[in-house]
PDB file of N, CA and C in Angstrom:
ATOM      1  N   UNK A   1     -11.483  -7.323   8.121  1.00  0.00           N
ATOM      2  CA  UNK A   1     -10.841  -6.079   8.504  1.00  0.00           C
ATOM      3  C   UNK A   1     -10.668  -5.195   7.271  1.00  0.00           C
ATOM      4  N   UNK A   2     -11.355  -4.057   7.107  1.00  0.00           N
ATOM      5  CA  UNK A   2     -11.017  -2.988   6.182  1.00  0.00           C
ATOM      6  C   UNK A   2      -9.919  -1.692   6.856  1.00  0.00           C
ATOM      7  N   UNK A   3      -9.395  -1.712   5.407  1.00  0.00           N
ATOM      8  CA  UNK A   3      -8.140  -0.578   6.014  1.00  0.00           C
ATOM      9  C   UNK A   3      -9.050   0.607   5.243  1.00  0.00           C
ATOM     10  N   UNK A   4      -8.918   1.776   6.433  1.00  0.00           N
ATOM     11  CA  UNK A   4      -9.282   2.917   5.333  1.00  0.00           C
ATOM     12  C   UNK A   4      -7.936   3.844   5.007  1.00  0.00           C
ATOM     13  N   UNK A   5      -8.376   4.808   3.845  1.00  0.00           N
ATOM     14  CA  UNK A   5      -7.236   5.753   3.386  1.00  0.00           C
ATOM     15  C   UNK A   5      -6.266   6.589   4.200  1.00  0.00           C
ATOM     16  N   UNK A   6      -6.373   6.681   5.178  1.00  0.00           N
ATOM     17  CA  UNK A   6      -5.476   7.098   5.900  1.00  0.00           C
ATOM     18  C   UNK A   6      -5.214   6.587   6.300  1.00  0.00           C
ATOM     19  N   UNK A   7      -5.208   5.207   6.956  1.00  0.00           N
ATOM     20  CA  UNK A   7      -4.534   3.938   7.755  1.00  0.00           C
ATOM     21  C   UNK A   7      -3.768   3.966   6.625  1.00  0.00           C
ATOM     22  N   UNK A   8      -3.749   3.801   5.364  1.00  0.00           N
ATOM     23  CA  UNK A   8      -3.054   3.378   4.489  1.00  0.00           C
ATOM     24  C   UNK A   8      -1.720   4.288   4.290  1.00  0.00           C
ATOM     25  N   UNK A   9      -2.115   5.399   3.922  1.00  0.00           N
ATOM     26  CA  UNK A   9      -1.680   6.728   3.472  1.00  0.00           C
ATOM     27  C   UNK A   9      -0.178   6.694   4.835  1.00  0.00           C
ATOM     28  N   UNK A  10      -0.866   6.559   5.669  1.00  0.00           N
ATOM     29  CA  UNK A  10       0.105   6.714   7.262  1.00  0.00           C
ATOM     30  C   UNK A  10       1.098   5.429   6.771  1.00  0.00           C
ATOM     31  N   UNK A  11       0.589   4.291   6.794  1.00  0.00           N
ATOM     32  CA  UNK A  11       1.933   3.269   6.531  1.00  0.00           C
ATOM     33  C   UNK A  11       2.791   3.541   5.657  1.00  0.00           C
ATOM     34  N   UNK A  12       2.136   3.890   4.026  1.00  0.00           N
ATOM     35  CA  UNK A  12       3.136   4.762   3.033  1.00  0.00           C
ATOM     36  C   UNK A  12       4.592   5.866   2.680  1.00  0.00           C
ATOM     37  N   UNK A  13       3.214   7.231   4.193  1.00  0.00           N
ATOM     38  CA  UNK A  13       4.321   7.755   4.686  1.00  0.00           C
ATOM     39  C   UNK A  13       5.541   7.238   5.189  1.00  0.00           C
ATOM     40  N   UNK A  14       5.094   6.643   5.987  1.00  0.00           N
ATOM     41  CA  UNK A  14       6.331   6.009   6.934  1.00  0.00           C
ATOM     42  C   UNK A  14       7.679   4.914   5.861  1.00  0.00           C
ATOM     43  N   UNK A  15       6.997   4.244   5.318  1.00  0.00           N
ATOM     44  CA  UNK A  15       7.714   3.755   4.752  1.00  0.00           C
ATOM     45  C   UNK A  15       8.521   4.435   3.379  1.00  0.00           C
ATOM     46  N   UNK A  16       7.753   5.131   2.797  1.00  0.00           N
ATOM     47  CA  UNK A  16       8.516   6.406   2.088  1.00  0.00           C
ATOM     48  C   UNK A  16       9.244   7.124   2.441  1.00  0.00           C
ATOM     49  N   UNK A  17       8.992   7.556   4.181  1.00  0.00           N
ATOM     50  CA  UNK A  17       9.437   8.667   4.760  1.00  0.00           C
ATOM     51  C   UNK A  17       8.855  10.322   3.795  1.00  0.00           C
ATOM     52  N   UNK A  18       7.927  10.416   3.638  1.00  0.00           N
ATOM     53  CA  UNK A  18       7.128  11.419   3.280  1.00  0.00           C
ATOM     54  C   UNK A  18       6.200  11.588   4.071  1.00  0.00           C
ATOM     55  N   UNK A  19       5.748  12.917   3.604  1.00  0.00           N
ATOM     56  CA  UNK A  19       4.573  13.573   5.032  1.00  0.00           C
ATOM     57  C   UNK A  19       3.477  13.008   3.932  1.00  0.00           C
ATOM     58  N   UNK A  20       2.172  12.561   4.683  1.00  0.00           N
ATOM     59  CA  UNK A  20       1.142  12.095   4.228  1.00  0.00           C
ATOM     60  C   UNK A  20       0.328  12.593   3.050  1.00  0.00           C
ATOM     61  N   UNK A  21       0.290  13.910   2.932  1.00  0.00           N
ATOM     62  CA  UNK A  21       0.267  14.958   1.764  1.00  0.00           C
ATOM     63  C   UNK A  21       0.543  14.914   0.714  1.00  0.00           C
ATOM     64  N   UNK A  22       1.847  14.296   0.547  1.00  0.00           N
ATOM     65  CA  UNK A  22       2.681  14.256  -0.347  1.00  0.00           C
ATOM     66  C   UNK A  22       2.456  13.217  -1.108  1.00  0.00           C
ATOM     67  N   UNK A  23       1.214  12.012  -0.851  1.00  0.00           N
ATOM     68  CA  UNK A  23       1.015  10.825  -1.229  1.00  0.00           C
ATOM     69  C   UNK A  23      -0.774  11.200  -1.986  1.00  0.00           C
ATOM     70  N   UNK A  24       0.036  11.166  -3.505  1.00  0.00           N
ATOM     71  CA  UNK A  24      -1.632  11.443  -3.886  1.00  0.00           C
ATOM     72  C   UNK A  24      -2.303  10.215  -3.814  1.00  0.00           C
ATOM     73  N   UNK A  25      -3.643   9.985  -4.107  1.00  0.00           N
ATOM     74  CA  UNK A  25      -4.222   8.481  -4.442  1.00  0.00           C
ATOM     75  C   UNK A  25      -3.780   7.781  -5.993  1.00  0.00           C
ATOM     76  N   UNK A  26      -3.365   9.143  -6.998  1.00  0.00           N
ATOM     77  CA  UNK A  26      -3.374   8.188  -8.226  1.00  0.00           C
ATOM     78  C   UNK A  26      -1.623   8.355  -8.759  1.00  0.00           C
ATOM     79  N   UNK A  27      -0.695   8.667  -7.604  1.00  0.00           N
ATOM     80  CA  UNK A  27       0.968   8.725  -7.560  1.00  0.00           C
ATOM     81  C   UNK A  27       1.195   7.363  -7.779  1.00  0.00           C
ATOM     82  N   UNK A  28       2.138   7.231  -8.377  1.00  0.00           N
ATOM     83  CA  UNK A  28       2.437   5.977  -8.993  1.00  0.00           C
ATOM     84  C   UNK A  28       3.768   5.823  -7.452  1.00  0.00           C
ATOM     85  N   UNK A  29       3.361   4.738  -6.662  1.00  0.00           N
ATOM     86  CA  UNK A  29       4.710   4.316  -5.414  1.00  0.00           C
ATOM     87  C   UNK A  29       5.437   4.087  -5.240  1.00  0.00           C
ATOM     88  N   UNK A  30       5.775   3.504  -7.020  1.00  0.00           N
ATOM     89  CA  UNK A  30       7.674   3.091  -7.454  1.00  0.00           C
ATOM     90  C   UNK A  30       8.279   4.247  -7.308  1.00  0.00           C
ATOM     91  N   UNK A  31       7.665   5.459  -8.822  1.00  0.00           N
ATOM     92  CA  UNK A  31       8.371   6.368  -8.771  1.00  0.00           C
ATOM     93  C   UNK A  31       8.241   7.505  -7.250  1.00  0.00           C
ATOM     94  N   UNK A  32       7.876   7.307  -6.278  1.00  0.00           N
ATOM     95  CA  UNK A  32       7.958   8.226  -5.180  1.00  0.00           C
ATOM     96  C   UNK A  32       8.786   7.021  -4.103  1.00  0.00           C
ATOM     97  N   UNK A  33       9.566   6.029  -4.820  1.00  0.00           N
ATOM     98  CA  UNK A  33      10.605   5.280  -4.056  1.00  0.00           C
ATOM     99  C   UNK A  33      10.216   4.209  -2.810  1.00  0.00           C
ATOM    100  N   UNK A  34       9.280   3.489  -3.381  1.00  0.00           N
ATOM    101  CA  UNK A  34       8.865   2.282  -2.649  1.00  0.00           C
ATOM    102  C   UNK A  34       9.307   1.198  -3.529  1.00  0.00           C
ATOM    103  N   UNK A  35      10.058   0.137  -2.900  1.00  0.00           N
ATOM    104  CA  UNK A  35      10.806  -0.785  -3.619  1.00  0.00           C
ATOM    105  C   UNK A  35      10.298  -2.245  -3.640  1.00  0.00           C
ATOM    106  N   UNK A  36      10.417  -2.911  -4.250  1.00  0.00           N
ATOM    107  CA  UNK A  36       9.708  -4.485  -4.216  1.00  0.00           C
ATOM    108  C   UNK A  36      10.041  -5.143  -2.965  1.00  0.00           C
ATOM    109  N   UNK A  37      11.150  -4.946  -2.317  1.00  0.00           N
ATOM    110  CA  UNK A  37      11.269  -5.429  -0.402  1.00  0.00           C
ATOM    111  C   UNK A  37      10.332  -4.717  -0.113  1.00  0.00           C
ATOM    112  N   UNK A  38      10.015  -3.642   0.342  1.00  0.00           N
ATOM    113  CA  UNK A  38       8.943  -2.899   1.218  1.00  0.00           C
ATOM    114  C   UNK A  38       7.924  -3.202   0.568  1.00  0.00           C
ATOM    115  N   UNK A  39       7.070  -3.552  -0.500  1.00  0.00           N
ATOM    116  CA  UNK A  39       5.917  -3.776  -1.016  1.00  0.00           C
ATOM    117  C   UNK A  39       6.128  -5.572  -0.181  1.00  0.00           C
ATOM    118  N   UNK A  40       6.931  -6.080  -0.367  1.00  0.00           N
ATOM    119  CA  UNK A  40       6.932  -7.730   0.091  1.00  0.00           C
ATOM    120  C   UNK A  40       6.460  -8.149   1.841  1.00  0.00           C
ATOM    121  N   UNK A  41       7.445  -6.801   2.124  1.00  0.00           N
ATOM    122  CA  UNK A  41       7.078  -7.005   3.725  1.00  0.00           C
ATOM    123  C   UNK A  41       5.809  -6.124   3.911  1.00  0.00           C
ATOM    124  N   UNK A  42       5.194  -5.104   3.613  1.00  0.00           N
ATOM    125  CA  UNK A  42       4.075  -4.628   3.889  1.00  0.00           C
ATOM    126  C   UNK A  42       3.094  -5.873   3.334  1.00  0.00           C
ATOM    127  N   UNK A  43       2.968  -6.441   2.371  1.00  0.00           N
ATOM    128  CA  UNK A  43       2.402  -7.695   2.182  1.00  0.00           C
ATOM    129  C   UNK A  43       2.399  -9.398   3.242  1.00  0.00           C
ATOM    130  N   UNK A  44       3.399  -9.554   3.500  1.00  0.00           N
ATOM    131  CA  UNK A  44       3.592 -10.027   4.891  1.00  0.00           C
ATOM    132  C   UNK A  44       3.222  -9.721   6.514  1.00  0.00           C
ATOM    133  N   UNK A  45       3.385  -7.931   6.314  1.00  0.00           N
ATOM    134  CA  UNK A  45       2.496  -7.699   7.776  1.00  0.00           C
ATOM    135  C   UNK A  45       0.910  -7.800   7.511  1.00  0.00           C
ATOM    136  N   UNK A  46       0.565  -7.439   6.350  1.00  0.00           N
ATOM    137  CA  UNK A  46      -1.164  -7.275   5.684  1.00  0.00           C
ATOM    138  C   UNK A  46      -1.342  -9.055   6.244  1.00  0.00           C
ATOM    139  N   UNK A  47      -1.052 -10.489   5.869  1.00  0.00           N
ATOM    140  CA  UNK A  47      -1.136 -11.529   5.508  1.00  0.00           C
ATOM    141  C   UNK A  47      -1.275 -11.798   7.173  1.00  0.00           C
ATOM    142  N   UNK A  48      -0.101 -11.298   7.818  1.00  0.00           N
ATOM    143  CA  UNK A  48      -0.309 -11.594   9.038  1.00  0.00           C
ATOM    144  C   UNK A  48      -1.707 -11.045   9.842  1.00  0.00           C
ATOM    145  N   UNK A  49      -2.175  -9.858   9.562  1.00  0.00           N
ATOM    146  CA  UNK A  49      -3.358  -9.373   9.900  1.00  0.00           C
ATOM    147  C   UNK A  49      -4.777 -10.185   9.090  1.00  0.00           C
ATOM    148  N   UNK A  50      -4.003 -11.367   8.482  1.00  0.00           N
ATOM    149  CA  UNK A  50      -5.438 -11.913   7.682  1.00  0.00           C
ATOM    150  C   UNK A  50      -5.984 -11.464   6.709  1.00  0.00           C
ATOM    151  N   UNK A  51      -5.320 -10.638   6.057  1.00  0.00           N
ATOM    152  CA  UNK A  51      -5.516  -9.887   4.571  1.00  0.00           C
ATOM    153  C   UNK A  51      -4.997 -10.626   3.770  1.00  0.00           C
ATOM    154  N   UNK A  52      -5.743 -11.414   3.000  1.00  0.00           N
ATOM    155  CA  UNK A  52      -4.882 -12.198   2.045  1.00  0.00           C
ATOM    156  C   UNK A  52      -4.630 -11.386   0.576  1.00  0.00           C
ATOM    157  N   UNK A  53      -3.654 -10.418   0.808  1.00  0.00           N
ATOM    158  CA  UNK A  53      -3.097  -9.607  -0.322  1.00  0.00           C
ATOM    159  C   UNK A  53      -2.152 -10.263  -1.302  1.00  0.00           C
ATOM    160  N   UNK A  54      -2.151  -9.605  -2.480  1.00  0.00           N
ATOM    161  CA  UNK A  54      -1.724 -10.247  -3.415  1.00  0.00           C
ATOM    162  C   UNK A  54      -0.392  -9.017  -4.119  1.00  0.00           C
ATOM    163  N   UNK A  55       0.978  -9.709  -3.434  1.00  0.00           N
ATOM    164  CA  UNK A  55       2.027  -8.696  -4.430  1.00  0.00           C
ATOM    165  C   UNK A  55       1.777  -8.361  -5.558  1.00  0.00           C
ATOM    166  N   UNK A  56       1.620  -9.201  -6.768  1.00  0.00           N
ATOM    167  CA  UNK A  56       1.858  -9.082  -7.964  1.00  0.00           C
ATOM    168  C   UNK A  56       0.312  -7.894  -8.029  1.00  0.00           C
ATOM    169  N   UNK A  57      -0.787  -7.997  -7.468  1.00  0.00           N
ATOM    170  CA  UNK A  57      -1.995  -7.065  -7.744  1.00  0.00           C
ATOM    171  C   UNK A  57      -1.026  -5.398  -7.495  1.00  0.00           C
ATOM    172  N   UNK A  58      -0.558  -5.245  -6.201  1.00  0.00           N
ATOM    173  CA  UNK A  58       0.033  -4.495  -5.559  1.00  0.00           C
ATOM    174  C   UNK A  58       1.358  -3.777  -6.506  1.00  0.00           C
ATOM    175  N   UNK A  59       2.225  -4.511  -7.279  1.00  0.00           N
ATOM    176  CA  UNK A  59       3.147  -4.229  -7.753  1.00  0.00           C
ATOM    177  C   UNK A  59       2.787  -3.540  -9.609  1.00  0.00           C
ATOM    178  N   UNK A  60       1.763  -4.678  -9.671  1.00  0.00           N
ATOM    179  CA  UNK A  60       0.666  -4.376 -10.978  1.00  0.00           C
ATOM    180  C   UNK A  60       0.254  -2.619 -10.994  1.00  0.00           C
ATOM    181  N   UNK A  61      -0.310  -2.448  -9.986  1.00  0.00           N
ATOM    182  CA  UNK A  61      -0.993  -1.135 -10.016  1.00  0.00           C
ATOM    183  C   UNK A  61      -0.579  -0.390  -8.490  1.00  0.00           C
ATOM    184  N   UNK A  62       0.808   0.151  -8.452  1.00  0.00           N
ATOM    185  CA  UNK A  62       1.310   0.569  -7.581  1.00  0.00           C
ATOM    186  C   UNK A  62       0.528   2.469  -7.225  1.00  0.00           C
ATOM    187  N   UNK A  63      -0.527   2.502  -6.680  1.00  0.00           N
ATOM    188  CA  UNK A  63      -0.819   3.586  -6.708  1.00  0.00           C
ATOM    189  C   UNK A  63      -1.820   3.210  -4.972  1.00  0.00           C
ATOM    190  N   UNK A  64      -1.825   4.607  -4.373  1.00  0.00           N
ATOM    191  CA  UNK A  64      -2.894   4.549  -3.365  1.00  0.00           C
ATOM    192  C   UNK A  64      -3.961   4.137  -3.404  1.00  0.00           C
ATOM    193  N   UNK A  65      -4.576   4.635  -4.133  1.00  0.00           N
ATOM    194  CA  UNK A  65      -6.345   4.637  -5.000  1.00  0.00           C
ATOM    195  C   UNK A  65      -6.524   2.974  -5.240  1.00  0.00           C
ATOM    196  N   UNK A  66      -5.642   2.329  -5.853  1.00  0.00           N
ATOM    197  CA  UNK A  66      -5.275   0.824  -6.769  1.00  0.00           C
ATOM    198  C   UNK A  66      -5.052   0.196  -5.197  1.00  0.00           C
ATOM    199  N   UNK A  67      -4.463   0.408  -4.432  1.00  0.00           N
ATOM    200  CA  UNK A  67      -3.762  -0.635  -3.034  1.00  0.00           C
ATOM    201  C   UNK A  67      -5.014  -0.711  -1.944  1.00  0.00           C
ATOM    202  N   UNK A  68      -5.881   0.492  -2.031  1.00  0.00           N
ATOM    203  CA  UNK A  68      -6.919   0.759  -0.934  1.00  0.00           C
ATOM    204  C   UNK A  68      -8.351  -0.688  -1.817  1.00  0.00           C
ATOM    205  N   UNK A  69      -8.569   0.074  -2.857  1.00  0.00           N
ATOM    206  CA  UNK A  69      -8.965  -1.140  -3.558  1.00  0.00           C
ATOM    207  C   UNK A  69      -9.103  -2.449  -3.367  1.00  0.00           C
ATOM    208  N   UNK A  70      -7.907  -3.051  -3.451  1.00  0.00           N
ATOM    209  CA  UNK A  70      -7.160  -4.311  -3.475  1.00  0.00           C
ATOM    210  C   UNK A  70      -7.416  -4.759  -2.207  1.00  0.00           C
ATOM    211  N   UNK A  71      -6.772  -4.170  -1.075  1.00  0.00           N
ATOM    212  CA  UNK A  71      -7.151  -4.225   0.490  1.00  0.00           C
ATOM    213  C   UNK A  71      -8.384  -4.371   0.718  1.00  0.00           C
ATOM    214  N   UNK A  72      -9.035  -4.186   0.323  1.00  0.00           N
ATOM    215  CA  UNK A  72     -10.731  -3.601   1.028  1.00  0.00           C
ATOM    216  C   UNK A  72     -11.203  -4.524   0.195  1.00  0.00           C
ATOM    217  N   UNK A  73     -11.198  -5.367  -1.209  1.00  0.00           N
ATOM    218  CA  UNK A  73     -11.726  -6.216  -1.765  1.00  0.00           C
ATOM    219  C   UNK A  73     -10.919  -7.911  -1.225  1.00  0.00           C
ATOM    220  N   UNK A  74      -9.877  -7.361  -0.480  1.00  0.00           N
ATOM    221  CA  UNK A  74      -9.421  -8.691  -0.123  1.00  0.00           C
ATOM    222  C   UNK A  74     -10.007  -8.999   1.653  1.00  0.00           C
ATOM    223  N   UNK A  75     -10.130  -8.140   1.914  1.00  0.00           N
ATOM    224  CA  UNK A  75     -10.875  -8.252   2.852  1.00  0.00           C
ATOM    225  C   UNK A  75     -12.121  -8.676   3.028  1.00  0.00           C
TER     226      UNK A  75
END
């Protein structure tokens, strides 16, 4: 299963609570207020879909561009 950039971008929003726009690919996700719980459980719903994602990759290089990556190579 590949996620593409807007599948992605859309979960972000939501979990940011930002409009999709507002999420560049190379925004760093800490500083636009995504926290190590929400990176843990978005990693847990990914795992459940059979994505064997990796937090520490995810937390490493917290950016759109870096997570789409990661996703799509773990796939």
């Amino acid at each position: 299963m590949t996620v593409t950039e807007l599948e992605l971008r859309e979960t972000l929003a939501a979990v940011l609570n930002r409009p999709t726009r507002e999420i560049a690919g190379d925004a760093n996700l800490v500083l636009l207020g995504i926290s190590s719980l929400e990176i843990m459980r978005l990693v847990s719903r990914w795992r459940r879909q059979k994505l064997p994602v990796s937090f520490e990759a995810l937390v490493t290089e917290p950016t759109l561009d870096q997570w789409l990556a990661h996703l799509n190579a773990a796939a």
